[in-house]
PDB file of N, CA and C in Angstrom:
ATOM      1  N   UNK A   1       0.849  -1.176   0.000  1.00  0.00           N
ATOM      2  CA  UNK A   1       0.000   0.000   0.000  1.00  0.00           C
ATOM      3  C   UNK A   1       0.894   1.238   0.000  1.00  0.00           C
ATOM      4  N   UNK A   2       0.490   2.438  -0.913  1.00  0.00           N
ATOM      5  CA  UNK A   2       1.351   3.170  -0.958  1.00  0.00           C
ATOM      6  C   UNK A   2       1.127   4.329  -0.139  1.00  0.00           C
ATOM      7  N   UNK A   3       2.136   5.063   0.643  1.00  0.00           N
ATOM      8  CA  UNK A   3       1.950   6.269   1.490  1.00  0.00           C
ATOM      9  C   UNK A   3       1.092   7.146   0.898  1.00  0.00           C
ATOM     10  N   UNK A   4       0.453   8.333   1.608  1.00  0.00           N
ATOM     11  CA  UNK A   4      -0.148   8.905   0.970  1.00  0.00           C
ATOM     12  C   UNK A   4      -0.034  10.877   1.134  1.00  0.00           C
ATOM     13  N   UNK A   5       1.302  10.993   1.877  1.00  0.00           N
ATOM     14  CA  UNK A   5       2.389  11.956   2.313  1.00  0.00           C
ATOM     15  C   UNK A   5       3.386  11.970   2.086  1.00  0.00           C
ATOM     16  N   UNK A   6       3.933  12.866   2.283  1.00  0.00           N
ATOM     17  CA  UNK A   6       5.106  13.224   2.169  1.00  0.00           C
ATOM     18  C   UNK A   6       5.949  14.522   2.525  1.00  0.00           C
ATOM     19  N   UNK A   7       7.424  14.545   2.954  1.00  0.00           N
ATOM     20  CA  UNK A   7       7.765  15.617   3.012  1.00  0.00           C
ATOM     21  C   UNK A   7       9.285  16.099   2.121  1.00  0.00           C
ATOM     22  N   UNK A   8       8.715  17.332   1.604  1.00  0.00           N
ATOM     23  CA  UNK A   8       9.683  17.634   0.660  1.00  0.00           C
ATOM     24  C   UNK A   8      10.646  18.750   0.971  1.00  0.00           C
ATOM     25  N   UNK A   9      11.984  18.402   0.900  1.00  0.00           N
ATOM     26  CA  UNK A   9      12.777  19.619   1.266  1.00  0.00           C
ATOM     27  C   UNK A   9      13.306  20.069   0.110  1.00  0.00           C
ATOM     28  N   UNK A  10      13.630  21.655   0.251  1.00  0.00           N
ATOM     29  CA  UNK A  10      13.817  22.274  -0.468  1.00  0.00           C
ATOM     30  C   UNK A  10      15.595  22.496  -0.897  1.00  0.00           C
ATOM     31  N   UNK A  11      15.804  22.163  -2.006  1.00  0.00           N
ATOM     32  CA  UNK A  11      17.471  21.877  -1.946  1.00  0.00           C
ATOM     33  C   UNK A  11      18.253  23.141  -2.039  1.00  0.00           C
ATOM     34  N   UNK A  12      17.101  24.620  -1.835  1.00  0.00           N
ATOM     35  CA  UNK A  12      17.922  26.113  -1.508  1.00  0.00           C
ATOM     36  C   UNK A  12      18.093  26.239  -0.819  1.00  0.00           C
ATOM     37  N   UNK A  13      16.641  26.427   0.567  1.00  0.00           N
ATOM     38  CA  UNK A  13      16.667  27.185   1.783  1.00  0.00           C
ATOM     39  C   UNK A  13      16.431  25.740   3.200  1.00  0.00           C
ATOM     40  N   UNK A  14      16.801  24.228   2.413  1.00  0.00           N
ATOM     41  CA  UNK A  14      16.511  23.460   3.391  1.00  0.00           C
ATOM     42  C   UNK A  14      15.051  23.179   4.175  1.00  0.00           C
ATOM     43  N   UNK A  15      14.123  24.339   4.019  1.00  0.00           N
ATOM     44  CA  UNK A  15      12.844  24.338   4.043  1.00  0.00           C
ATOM     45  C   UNK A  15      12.211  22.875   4.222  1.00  0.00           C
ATOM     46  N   UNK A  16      11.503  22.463   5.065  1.00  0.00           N
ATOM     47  CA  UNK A  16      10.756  20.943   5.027  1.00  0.00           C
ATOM     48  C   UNK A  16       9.280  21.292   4.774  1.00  0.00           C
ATOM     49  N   UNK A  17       8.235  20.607   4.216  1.00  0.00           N
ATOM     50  CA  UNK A  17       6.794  20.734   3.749  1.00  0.00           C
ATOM     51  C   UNK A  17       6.433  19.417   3.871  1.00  0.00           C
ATOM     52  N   UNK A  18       5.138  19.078   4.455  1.00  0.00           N
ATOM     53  CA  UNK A  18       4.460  17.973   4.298  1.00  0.00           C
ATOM     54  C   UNK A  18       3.749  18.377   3.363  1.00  0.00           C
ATOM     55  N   UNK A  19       3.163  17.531   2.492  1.00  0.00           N
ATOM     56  CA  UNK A  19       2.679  17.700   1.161  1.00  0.00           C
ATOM     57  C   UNK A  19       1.773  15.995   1.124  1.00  0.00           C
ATOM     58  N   UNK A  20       0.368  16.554   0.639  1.00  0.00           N
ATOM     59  CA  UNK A  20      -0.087  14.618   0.348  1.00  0.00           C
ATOM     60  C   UNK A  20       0.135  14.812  -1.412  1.00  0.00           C
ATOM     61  N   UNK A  21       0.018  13.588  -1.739  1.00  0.00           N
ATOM     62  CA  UNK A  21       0.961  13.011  -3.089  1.00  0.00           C
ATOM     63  C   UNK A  21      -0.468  12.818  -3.627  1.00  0.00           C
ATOM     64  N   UNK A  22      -0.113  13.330  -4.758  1.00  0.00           N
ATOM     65  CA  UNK A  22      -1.498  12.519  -5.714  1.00  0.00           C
ATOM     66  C   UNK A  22      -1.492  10.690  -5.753  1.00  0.00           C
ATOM     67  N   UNK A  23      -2.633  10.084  -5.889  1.00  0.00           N
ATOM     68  CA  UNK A  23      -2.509   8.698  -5.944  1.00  0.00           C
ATOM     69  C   UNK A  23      -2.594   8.165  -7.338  1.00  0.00           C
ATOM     70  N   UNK A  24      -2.676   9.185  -8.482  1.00  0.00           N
ATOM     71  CA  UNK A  24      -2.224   8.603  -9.481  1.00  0.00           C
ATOM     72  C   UNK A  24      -1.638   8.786 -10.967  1.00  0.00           C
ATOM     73  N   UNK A  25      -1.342  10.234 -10.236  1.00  0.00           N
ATOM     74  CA  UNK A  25       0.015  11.048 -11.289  1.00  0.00           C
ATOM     75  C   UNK A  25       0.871  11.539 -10.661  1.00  0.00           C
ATOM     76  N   UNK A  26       2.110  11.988 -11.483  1.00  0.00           N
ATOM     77  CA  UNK A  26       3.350  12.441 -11.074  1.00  0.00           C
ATOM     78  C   UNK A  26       2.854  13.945 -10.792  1.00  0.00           C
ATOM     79  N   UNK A  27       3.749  14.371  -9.676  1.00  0.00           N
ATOM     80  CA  UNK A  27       3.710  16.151  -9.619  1.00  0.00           C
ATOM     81  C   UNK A  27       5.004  16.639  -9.985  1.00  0.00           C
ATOM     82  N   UNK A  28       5.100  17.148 -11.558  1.00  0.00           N
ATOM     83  CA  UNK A  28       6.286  18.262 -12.154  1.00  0.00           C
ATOM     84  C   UNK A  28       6.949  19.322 -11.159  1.00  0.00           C
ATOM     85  N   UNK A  29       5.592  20.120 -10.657  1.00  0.00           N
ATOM     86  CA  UNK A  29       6.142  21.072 -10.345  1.00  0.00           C
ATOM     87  C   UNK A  29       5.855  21.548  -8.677  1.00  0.00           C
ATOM     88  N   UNK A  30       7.302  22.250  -8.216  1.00  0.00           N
ATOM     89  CA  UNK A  30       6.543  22.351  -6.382  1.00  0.00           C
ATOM     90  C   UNK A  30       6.911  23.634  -6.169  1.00  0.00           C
ATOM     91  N   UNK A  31       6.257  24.859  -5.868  1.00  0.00           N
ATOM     92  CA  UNK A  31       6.916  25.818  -5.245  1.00  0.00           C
ATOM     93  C   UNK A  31       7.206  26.097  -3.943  1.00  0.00           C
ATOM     94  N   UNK A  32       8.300  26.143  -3.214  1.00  0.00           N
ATOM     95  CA  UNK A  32       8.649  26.102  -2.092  1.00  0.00           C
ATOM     96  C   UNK A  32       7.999  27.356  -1.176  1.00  0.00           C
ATOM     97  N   UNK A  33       7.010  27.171  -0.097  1.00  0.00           N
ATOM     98  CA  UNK A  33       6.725  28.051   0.578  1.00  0.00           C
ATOM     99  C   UNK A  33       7.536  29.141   1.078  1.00  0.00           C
ATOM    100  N   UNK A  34       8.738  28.624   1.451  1.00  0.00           N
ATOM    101  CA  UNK A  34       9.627  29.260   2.261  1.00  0.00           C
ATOM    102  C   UNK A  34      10.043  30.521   1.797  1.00  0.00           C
ATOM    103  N   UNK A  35      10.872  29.901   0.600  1.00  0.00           N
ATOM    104  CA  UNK A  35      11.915  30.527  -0.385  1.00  0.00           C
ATOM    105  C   UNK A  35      11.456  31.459  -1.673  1.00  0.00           C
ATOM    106  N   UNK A  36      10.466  30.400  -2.456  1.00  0.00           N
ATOM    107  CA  UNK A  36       9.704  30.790  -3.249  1.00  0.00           C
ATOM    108  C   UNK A  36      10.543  30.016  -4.733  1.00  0.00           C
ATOM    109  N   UNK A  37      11.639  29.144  -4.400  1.00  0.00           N
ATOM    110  CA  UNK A  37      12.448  28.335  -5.623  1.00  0.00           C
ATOM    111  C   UNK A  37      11.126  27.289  -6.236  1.00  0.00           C
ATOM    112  N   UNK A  38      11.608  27.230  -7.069  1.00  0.00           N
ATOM    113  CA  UNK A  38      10.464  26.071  -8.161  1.00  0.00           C
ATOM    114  C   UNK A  38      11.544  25.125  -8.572  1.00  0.00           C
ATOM    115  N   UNK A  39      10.275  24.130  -7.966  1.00  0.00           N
ATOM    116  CA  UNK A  39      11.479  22.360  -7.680  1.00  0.00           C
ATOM    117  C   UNK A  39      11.089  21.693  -9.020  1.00  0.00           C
ATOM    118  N   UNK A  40      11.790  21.181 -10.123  1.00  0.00           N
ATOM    119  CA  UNK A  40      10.990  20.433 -11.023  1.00  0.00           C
ATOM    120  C   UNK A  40      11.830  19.163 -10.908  1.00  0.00           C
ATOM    121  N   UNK A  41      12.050  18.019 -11.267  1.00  0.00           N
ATOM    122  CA  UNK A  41      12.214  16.787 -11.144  1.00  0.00           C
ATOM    123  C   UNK A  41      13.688  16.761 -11.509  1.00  0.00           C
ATOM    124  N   UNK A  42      14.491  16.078 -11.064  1.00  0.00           N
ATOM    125  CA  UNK A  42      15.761  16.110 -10.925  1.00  0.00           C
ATOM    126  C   UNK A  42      15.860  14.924 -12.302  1.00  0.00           C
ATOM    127  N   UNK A  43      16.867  15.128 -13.110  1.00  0.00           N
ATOM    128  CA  UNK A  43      16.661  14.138 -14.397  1.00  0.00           C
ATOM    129  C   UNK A  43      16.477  12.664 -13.971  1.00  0.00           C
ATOM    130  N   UNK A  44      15.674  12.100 -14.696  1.00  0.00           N
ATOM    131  CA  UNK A  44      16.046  10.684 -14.089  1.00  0.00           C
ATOM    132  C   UNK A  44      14.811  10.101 -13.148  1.00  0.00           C
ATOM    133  N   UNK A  45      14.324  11.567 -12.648  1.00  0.00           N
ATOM    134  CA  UNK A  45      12.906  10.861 -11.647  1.00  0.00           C
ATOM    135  C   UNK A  45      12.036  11.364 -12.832  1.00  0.00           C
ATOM    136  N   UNK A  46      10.609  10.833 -12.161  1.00  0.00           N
ATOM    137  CA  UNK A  46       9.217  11.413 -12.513  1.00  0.00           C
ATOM    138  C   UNK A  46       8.393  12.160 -12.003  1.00  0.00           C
ATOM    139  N   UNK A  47       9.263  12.765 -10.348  1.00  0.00           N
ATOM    140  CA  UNK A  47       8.779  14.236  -9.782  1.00  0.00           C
ATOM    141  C   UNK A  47       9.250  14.630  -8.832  1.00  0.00           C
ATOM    142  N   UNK A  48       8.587  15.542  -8.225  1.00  0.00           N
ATOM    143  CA  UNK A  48       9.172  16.279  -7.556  1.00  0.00           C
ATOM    144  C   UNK A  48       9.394  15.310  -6.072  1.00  0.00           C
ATOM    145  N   UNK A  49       8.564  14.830  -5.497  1.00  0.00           N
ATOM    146  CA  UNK A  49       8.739  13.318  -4.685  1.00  0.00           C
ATOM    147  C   UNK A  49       9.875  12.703  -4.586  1.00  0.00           C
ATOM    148  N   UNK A  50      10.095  11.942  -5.977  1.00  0.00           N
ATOM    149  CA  UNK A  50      11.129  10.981  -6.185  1.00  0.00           C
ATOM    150  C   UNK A  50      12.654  11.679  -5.671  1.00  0.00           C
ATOM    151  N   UNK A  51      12.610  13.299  -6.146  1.00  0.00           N
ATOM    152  CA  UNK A  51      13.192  13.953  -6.407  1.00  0.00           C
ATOM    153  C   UNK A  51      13.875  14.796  -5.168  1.00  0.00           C
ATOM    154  N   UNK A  52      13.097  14.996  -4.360  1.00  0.00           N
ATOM    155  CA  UNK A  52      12.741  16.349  -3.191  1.00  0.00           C
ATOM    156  C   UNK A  52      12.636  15.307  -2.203  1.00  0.00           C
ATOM    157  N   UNK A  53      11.756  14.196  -1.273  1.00  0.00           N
ATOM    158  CA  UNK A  53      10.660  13.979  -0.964  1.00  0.00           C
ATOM    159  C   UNK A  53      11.326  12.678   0.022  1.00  0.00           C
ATOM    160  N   UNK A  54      11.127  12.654   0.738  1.00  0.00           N
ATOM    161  CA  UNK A  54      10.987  11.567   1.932  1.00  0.00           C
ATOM    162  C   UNK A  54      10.257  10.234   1.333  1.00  0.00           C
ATOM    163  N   UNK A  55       9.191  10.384   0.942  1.00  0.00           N
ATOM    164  CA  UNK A  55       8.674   8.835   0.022  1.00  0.00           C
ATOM    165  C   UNK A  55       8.770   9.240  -2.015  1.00  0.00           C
ATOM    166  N   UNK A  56       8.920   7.978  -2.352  1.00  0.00           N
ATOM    167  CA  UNK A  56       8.475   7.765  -3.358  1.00  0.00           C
ATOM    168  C   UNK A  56       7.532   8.370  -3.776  1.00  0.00           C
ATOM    169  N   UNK A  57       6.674   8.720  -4.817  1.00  0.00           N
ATOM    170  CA  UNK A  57       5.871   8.861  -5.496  1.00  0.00           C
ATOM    171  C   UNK A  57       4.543   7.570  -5.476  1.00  0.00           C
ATOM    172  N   UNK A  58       3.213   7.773  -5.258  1.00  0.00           N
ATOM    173  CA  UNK A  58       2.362   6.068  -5.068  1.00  0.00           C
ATOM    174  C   UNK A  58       2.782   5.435  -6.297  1.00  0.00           C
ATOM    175  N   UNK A  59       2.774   6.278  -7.697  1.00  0.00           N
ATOM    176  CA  UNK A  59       2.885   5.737  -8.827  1.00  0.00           C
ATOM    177  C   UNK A  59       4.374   3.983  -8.790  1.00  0.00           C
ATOM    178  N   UNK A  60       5.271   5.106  -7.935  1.00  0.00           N
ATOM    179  CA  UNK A  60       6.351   4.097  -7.928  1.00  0.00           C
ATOM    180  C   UNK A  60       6.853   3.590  -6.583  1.00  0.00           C
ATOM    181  N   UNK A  61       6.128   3.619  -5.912  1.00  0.00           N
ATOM    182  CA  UNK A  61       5.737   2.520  -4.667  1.00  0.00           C
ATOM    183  C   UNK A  61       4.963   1.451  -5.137  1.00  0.00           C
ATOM    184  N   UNK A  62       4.278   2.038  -6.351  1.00  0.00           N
ATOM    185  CA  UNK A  62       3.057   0.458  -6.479  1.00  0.00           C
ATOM    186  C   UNK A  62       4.149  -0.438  -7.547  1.00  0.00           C
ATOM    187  N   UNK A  63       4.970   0.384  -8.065  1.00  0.00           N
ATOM    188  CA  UNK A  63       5.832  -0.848  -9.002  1.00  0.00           C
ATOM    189  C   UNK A  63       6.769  -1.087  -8.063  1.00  0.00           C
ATOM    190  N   UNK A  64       7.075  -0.911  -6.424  1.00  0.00           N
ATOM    191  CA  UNK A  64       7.680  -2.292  -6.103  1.00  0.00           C
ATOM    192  C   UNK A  64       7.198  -2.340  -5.319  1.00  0.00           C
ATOM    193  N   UNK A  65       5.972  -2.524  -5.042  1.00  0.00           N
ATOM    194  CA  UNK A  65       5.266  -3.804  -4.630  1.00  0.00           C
ATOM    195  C   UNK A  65       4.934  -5.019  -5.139  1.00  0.00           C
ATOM    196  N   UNK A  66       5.528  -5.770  -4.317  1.00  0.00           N
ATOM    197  CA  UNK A  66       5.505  -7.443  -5.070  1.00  0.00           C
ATOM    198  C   UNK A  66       4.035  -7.919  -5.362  1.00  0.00           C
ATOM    199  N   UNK A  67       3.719  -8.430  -6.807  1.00  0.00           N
ATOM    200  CA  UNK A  67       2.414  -8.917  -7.149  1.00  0.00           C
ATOM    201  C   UNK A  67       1.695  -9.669  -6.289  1.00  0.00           C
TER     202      UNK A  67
END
């Protein structure tokens, strides 16, 4: 079962945000409360989550979960 939170820090001002995750798309884009920097996905992920984020993304928590 995939989380359904998360917290994302901000890789300017260190800033932490709990944030809930969509359950079944990626989120591109995050603007940081703090600072006001715009987080977009570090190459290689599919968001800002994968990217920023204390959990996974649900999208890719559910691909490793074992069938």
């Amino acid at each position: 079962m995939s989380k359904a939170s998360a917290r994302i820090t901000c890789p300017e001002c260190h800033a932490v945000t709990a944030e809930t995750m969509p359950q079944t798309y990626c989120l591109w884009v995050f603007d940081c409360p703090a600072c006001g920097t715009r987080l977009t996905p570090r190459p290689g992920d599919c968001c800002v989550f994968c990217s920023y984020g204390d959990q996974r993304c649900p999208p890719k928590q559910a691909e490793d979960e074992p069938d």
